[in-house]
C-alpha atoms as a PDB file:
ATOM      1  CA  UNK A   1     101.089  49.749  82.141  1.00  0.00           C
ATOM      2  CA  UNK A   2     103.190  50.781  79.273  1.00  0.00           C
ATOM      3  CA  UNK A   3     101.652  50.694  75.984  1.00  0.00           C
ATOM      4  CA  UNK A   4     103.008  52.064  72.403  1.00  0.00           C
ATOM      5  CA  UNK A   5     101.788  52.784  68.988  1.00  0.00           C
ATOM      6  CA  UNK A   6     103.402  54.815  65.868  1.00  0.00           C
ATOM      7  CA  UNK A   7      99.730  56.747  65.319  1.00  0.00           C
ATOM      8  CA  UNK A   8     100.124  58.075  68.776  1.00  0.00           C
ATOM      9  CA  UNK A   9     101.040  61.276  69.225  1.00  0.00           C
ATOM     10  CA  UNK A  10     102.845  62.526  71.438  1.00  0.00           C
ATOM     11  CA  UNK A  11     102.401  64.011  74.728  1.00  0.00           C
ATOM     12  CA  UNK A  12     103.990  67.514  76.163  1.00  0.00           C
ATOM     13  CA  UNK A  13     102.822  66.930  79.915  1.00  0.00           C
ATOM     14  CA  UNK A  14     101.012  64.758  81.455  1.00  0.00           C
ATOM     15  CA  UNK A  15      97.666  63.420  81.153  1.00  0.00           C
ATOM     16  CA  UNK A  16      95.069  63.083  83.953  1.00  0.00           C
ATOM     17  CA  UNK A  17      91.288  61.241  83.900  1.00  0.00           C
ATOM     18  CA  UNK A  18      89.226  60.888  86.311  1.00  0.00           C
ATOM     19  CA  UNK A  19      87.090  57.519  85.497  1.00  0.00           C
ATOM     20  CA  UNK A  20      83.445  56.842  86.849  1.00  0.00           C
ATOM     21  CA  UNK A  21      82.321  53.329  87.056  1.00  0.00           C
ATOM     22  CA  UNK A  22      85.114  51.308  86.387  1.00  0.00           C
ATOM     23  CA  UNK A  23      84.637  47.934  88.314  1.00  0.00           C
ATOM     24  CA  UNK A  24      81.664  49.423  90.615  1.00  0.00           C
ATOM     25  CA  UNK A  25      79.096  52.240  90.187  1.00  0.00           C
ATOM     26  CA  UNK A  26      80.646  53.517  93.175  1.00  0.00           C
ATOM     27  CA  UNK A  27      84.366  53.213  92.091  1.00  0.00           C
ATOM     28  CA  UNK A  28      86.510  56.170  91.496  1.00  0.00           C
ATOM     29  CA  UNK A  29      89.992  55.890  89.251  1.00  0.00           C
ATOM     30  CA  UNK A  30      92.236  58.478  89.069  1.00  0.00           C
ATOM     31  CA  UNK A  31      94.557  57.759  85.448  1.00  0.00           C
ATOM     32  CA  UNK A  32      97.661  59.187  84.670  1.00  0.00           C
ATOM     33  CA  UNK A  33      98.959  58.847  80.908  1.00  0.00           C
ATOM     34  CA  UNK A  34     102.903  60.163  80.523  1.00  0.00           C
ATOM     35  CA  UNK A  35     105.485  59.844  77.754  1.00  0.00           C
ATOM     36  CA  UNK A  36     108.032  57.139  78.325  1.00  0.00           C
ATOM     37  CA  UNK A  37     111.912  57.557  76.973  1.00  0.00           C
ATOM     38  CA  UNK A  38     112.697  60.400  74.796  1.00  0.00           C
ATOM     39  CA  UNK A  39     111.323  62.790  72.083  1.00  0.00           C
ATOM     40  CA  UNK A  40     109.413  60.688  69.684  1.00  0.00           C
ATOM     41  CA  UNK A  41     108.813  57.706  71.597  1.00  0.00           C
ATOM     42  CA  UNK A  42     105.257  56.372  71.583  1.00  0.00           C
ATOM     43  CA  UNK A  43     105.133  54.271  74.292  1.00  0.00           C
ATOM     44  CA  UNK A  44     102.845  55.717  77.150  1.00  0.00           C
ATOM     45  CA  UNK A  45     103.096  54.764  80.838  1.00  0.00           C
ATOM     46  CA  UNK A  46      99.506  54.554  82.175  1.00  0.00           C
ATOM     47  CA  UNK A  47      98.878  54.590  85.374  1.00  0.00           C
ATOM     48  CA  UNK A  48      96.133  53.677  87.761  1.00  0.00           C
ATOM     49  CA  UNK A  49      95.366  54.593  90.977  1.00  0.00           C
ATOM     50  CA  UNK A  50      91.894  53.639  92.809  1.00  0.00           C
ATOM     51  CA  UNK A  51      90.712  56.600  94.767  1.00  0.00           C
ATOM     52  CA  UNK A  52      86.953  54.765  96.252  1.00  0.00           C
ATOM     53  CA  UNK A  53      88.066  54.944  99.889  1.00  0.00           C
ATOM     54  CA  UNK A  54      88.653  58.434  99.815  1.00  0.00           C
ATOM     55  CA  UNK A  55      86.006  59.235  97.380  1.00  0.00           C
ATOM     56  CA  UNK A  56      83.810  57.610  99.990  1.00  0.00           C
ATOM     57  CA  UNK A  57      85.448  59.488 103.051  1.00  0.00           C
ATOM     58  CA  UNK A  58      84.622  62.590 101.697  1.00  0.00           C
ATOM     59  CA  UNK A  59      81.193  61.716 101.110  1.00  0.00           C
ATOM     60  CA  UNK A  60      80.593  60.341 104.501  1.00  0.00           C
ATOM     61  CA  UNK A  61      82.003  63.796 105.449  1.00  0.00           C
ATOM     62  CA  UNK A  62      79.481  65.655 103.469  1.00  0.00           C
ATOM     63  CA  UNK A  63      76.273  63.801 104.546  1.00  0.00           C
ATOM     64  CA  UNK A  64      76.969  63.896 108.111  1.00  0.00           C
ATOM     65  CA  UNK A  65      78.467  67.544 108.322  1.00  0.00           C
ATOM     66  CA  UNK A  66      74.757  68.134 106.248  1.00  0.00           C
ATOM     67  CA  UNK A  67      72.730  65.662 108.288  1.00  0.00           C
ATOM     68  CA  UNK A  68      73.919  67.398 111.557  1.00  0.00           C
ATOM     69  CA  UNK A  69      73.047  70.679 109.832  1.00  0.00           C
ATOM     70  CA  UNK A  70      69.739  69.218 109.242  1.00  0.00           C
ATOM     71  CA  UNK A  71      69.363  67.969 112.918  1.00  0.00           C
ATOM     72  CA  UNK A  72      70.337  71.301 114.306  1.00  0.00           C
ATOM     73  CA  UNK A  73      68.414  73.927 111.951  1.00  0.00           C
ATOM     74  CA  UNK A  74      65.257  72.302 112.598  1.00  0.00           C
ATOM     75  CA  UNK A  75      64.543  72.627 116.699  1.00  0.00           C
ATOM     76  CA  UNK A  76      66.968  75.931 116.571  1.00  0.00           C
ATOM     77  CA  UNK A  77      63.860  76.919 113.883  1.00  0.00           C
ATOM     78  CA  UNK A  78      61.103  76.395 116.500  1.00  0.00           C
ATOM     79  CA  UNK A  79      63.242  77.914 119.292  1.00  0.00           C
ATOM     80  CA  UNK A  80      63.525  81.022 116.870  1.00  0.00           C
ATOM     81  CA  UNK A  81      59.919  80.920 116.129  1.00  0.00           C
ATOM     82  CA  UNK A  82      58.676  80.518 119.923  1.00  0.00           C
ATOM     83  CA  UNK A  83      60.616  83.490 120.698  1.00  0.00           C
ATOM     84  CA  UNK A  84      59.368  85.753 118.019  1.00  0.00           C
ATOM     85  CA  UNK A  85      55.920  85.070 119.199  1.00  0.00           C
ATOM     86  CA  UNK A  86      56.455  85.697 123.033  1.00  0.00           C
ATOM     87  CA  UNK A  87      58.168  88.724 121.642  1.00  0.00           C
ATOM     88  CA  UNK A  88      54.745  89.531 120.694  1.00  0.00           C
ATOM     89  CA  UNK A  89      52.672  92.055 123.604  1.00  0.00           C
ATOM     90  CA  UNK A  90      49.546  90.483 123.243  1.00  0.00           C
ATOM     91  CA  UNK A  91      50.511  86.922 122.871  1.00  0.00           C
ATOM     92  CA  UNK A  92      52.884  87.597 126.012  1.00  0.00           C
ATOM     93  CA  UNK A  93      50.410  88.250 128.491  1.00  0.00           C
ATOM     94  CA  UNK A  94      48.409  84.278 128.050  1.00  0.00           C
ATOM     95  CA  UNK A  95      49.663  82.862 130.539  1.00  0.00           C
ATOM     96  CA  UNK A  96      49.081  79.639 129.779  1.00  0.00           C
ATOM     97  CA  UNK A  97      50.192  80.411 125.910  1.00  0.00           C
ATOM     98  CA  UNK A  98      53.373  81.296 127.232  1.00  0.00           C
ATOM     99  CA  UNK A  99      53.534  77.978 129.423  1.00  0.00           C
ATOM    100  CA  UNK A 100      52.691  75.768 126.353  1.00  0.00           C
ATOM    101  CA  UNK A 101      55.400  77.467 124.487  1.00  0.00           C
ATOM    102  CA  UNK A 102      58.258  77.729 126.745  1.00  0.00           C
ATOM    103  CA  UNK A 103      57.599  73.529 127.218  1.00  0.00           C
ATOM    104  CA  UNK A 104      58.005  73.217 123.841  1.00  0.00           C
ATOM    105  CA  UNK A 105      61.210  75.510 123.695  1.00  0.00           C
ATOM    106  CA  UNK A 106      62.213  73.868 126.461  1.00  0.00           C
ATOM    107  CA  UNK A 107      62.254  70.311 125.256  1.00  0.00           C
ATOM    108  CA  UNK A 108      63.704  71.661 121.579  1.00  0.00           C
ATOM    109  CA  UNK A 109      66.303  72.848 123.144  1.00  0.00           C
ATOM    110  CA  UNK A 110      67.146  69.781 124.973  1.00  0.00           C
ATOM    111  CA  UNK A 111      66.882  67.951 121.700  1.00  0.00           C
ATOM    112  CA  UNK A 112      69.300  70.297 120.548  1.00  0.00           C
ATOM    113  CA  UNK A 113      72.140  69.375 123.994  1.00  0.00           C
ATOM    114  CA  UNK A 114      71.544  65.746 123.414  1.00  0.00           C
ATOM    115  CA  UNK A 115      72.658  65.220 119.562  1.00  0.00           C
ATOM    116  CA  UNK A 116      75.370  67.774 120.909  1.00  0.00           C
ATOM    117  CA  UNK A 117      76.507  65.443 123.510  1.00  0.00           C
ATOM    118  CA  UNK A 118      76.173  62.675 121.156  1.00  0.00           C
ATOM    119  CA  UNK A 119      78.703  64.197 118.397  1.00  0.00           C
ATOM    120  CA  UNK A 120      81.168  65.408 120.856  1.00  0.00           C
ATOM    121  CA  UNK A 121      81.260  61.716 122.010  1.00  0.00           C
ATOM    122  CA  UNK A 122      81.581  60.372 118.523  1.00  0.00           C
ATOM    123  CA  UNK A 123      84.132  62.738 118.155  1.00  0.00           C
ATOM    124  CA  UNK A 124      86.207  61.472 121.038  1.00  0.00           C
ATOM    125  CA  UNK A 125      85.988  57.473 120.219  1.00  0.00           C
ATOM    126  CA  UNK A 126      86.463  58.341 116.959  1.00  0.00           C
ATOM    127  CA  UNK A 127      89.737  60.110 117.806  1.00  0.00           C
ATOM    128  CA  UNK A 128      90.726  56.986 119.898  1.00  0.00           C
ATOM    129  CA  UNK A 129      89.764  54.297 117.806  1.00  0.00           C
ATOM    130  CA  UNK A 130      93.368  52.903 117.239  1.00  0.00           C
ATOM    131  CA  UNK A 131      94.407  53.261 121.074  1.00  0.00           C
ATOM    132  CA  UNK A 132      93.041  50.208 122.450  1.00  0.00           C
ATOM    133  CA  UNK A 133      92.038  50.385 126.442  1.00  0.00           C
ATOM    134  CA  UNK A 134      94.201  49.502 129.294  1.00  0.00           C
ATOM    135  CA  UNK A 135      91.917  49.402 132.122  1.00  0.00           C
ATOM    136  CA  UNK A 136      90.408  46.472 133.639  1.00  0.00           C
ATOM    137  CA  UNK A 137      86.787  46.573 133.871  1.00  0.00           C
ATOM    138  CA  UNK A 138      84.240  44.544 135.791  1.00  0.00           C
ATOM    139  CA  UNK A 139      81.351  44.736 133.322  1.00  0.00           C
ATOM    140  CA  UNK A 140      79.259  43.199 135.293  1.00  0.00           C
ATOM    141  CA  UNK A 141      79.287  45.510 138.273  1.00  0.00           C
ATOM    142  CA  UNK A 142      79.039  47.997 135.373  1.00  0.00           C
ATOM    143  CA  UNK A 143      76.064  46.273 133.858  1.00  0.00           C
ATOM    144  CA  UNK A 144      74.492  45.706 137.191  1.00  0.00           C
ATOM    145  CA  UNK A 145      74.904  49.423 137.520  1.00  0.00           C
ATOM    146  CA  UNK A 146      73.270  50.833 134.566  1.00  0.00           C
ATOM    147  CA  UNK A 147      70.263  48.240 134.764  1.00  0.00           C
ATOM    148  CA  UNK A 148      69.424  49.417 137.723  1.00  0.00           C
ATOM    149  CA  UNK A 149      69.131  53.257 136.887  1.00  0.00           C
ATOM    150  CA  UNK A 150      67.128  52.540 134.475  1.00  0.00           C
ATOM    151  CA  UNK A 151      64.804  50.766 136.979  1.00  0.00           C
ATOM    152  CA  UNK A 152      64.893  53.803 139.316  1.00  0.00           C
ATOM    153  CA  UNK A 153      64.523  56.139 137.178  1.00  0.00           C
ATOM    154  CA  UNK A 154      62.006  55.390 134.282  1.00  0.00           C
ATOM    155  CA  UNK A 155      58.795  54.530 135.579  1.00  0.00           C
ATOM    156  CA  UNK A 156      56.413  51.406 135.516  1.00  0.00           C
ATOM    157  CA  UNK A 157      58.692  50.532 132.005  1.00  0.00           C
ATOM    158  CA  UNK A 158      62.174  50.428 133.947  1.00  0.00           C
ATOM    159  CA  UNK A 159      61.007  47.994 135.998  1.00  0.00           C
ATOM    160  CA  UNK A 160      60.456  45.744 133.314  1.00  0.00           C
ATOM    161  CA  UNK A 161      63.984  45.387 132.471  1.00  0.00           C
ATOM    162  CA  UNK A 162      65.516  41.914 133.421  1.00  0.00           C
ATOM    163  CA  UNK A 163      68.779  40.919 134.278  1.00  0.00           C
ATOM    164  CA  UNK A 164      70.565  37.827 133.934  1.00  0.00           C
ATOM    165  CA  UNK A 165      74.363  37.421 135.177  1.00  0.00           C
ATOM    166  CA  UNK A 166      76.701  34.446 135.101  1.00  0.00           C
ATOM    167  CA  UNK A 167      78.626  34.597 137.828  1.00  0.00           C
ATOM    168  CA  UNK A 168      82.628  34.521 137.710  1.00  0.00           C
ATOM    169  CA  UNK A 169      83.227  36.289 134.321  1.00  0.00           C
ATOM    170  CA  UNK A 170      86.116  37.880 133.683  1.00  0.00           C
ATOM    171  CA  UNK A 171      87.009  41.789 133.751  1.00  0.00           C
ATOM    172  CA  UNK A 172      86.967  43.661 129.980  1.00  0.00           C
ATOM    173  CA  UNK A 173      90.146  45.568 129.258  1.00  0.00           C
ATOM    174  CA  UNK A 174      88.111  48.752 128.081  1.00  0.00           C
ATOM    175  CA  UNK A 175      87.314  52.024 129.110  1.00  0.00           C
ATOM    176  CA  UNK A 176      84.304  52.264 131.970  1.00  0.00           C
ATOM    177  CA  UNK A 177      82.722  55.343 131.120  1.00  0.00           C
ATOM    178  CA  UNK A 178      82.235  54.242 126.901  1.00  0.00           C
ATOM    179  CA  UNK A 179      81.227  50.694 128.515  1.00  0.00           C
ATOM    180  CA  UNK A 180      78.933  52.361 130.695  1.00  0.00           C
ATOM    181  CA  UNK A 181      77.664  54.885 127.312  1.00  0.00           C
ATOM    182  CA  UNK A 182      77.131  51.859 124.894  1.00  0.00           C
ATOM    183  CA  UNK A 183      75.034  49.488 127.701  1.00  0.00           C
ATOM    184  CA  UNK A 184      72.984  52.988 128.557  1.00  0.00           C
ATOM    185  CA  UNK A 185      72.522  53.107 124.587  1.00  0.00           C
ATOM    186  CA  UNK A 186      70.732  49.385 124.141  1.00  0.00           C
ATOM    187  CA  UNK A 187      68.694  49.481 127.591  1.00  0.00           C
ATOM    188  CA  UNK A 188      67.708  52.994 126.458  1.00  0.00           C
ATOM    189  CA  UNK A 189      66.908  51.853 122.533  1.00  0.00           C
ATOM    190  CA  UNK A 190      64.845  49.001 123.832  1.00  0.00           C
ATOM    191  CA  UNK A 191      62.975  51.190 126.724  1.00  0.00           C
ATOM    192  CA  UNK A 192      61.944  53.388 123.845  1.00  0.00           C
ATOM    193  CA  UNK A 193      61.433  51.087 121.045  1.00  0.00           C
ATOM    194  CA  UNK A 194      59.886  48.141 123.006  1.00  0.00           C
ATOM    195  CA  UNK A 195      56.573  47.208 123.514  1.00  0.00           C
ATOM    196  CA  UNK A 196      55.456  48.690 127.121  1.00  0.00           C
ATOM    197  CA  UNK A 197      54.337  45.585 129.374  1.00  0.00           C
ATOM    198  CA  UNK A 198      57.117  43.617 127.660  1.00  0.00           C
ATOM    199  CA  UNK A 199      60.217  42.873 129.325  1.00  0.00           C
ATOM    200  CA  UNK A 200      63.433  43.821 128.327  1.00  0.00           C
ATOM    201  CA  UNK A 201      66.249  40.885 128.952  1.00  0.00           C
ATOM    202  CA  UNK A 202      69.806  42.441 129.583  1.00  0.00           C
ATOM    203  CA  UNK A 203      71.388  39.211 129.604  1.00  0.00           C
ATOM    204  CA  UNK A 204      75.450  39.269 130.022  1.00  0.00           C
ATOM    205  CA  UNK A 205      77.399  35.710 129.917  1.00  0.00           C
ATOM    206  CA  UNK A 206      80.485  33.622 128.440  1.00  0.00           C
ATOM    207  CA  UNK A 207      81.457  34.196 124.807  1.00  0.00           C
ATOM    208  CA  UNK A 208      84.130  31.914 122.688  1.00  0.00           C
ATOM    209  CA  UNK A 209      87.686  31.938 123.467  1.00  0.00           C
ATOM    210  CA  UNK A 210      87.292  33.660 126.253  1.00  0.00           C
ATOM    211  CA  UNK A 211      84.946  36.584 125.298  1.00  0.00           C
ATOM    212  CA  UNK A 212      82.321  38.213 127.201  1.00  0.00           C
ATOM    213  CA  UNK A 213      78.769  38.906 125.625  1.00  0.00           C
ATOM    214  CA  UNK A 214      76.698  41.112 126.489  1.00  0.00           C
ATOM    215  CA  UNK A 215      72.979  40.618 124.871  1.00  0.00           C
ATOM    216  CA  UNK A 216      70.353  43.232 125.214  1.00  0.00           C
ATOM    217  CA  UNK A 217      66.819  41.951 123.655  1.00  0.00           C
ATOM    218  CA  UNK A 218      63.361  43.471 123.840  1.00  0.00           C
ATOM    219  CA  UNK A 219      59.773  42.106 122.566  1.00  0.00           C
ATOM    220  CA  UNK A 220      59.016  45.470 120.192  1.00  0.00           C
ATOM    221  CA  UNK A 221      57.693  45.475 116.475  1.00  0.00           C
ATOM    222  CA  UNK A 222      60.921  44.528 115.396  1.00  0.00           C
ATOM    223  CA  UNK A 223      63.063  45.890 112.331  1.00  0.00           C
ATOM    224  CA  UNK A 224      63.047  44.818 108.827  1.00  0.00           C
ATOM    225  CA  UNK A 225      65.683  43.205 107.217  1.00  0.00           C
ATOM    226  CA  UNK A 226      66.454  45.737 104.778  1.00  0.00           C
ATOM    227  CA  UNK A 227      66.873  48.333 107.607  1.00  0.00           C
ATOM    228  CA  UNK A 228      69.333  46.162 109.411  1.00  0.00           C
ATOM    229  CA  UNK A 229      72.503  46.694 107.220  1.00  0.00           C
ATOM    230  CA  UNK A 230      72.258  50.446 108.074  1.00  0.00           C
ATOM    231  CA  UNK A 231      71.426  51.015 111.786  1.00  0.00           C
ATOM    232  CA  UNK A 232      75.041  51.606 112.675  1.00  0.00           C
ATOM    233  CA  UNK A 233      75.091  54.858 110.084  1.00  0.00           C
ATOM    234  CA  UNK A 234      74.877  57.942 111.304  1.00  0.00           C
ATOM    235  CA  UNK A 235      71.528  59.351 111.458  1.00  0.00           C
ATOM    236  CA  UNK A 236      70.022  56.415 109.720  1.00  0.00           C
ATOM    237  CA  UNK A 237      66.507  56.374 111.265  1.00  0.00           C
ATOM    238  CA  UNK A 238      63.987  53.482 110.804  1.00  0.00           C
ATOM    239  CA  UNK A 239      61.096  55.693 111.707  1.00  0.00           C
ATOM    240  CA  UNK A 240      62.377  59.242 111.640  1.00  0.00           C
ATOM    241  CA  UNK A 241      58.854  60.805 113.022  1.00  0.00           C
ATOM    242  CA  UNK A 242      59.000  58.105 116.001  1.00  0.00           C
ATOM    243  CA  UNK A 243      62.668  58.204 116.778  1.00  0.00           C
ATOM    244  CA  UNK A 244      62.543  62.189 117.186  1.00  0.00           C
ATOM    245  CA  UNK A 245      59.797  62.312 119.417  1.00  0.00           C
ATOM    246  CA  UNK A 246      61.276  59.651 121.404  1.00  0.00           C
ATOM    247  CA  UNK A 247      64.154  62.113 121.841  1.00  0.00           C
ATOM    248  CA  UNK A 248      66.708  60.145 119.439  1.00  0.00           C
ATOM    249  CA  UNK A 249      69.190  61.821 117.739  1.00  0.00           C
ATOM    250  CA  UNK A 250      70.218  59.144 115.089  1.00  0.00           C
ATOM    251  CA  UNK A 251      73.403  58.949 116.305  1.00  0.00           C
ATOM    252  CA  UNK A 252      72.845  55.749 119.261  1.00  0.00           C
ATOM    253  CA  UNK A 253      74.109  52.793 117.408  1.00  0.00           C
ATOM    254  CA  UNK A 254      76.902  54.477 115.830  1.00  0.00           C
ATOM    255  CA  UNK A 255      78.351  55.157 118.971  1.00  0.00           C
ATOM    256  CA  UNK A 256      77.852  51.801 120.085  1.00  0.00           C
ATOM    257  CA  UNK A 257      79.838  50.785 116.784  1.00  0.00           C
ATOM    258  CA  UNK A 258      82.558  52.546 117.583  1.00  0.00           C
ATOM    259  CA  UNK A 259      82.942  51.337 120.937  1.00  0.00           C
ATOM    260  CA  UNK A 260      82.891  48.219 119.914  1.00  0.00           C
ATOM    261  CA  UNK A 261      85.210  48.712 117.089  1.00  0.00           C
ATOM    262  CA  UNK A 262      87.931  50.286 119.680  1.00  0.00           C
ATOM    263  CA  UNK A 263      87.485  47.774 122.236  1.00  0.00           C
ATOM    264  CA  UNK A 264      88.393  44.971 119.468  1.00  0.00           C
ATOM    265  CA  UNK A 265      84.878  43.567 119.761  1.00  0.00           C
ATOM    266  CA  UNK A 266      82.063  42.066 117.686  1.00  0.00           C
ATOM    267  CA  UNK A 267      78.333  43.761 117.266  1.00  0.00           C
ATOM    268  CA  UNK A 268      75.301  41.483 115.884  1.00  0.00           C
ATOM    269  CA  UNK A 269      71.985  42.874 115.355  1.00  0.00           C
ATOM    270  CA  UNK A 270      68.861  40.209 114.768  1.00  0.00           C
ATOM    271  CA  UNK A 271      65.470  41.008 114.679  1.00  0.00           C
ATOM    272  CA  UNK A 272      61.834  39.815 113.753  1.00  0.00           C
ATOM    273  CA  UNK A 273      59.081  41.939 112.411  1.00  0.00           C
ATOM    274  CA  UNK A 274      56.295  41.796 115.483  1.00  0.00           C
ATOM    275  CA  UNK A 275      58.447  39.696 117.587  1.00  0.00           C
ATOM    276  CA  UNK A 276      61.176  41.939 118.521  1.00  0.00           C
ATOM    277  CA  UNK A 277      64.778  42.903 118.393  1.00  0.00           C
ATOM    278  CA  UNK A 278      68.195  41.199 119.992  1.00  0.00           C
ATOM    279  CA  UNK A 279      71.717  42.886 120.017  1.00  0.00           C
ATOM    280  CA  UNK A 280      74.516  41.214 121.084  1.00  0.00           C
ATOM    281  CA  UNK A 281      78.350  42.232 121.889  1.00  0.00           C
ATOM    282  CA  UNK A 282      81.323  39.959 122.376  1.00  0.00           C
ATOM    283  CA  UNK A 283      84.471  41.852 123.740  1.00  0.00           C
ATOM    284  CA  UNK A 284      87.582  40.410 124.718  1.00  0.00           C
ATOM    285  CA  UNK A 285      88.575  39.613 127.560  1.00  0.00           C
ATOM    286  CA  UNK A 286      91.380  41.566 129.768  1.00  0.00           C
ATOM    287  CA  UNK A 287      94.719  39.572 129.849  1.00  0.00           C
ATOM    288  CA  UNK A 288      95.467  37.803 132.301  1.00  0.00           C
ATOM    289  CA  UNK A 289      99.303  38.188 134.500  1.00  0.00           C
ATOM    290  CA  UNK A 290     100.030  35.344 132.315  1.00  0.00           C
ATOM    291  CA  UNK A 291      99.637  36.122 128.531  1.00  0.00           C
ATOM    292  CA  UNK A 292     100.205  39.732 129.353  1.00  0.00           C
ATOM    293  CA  UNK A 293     103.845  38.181 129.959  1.00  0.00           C
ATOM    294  CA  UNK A 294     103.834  36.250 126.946  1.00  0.00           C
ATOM    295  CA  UNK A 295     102.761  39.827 125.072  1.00  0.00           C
ATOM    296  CA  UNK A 296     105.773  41.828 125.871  1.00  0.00           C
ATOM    297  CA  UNK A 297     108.182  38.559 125.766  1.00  0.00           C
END
């Protein structure tokens, strides 16, 4: 924008704003005003650059660098504290004080590995979020899999998960073991979240144009709506007291996300207060010989 006036005056160097506002509340302008032509022109070249995504960036960067902080400091605190008091003589020698607090450390400290796992894995698909997957993967061996660890392995409420596969569905061009880390994510969500004696329906069948979904839906108390926009963030807990003695870590859905996000995929999340919550995935299908031939012609 150039712009000119004789009751201007004029300008040595330079002139940078930073604006606030402009648009959106949470819009951030960066304006440059220069001199245009030579000594004693008035005309001023304005210039406007919008600087929201990265202003946003670094605040994503902020909360979760403080939100992991946060999720850290506070079992490392009762680790800290539990070993102060064994430290203790007279505590030392209860046996069954000492029991009582080693379980504790013991599970805080597996609290601790888990949201570690879960941001080194973030990390990774994060990292490989623009190289799309080459393999060929039978998701519904892999779905078959994970259903049924969960029914081995987690009591009277893992054998209420159901299964329902249609036969004859094509292979996913993904990778197996963040397929295999995004189905363990739902099962596991609605295992924790559902309503024991309900069953859990893993249901995988035909999506449009030749998509696979995968639906995983549970009979729990369900979400509200103004919770749904914000389950994929980072930490974002709907109950935070619940979730972390479930053993969440916040961090279960955005994972699933990003999986979804770098396997070219769709993720839909629909729920009912006291009736439950459905989430369902459509991903691509692998090419066939065919259009793969098409691709590099």
């Amino acid at each position: 924008i150039i712009t000119g006036s004789a009751s201007v005056a004029p300008l040595a160097e330079p002139v940078m704003i930073e604006l606030v506002g402009l648009g959106t509340r949470e819009q951030r302008w960066q304006m440059r005003i220069a001199s245009v032509g030579a000594v004693g022109d008035m005309r001023r070249l304005v210039h406007l650059v919008d600087h929201s995504g990265t202003y946003a960036a670094e605040r994503m960067r902020v909360d979760f660098v403080a939100n992991a902080s946060h999720e850290l400091r506070t079992p490392l605190a009762g680790i800290l504290g539990f070993i102060e008091t064994l430290a203790d003589p007279e505590l030392g020698k209860d046996v069954e004080t000492r029991k009582r607090f080693l379980k504790i450390m013991d599970g805080e400290a597996r609290r601790m590995q888990r949201l570690i796992d879960d941001l080194i894995s973030l990390s990774r698909i994060e990292a490989e979020k623009y190289r799309l997957p080459e393999a060929a993967v039978d998701l519904s061996e892999l779905t078959a899999e994970v259903v049924g660890v969960f029914r081995t392995s987690n009591g009277d409420r893992g054998r209420e998960v159901e299964m329902e596969i249609t036969p004859g569905l094509p292979a996913i061009q993904g990778d197996r073991a963040q397929l295999s880390q995004l189905i363990h994510n739902l099962v596991g969500n609605s295992v924790k979240y559902g309503r024991p004696g309900t069953p859990i329906h893993v249901t995988l069948g035909e999506g449009p144009s030749g998509m696979v979904r995968l639906s995983v839906a549970d009979e729990g108390e369900g979400i509200g709506p103004d919770h749904l926009p914000r389950l994929t963030e980072r930490f974002y807990r709907v109950d935070s007291g619940r979730s972390r003695a479930m053993g969440g870590t916040g961090l279960g859905l955005a994972i699933v996300k990003h999986i979804v996000e770098r396997h070219r995929g769709r993720l839909d999340i629909s729920s009912v207060l006291g009736k439950g919550t459905n989430v369902s995935i459509l991903l691509p299908g692998a090419p066939t010989d065919d259009t793969a031939i098409k691709t590099r012609a």
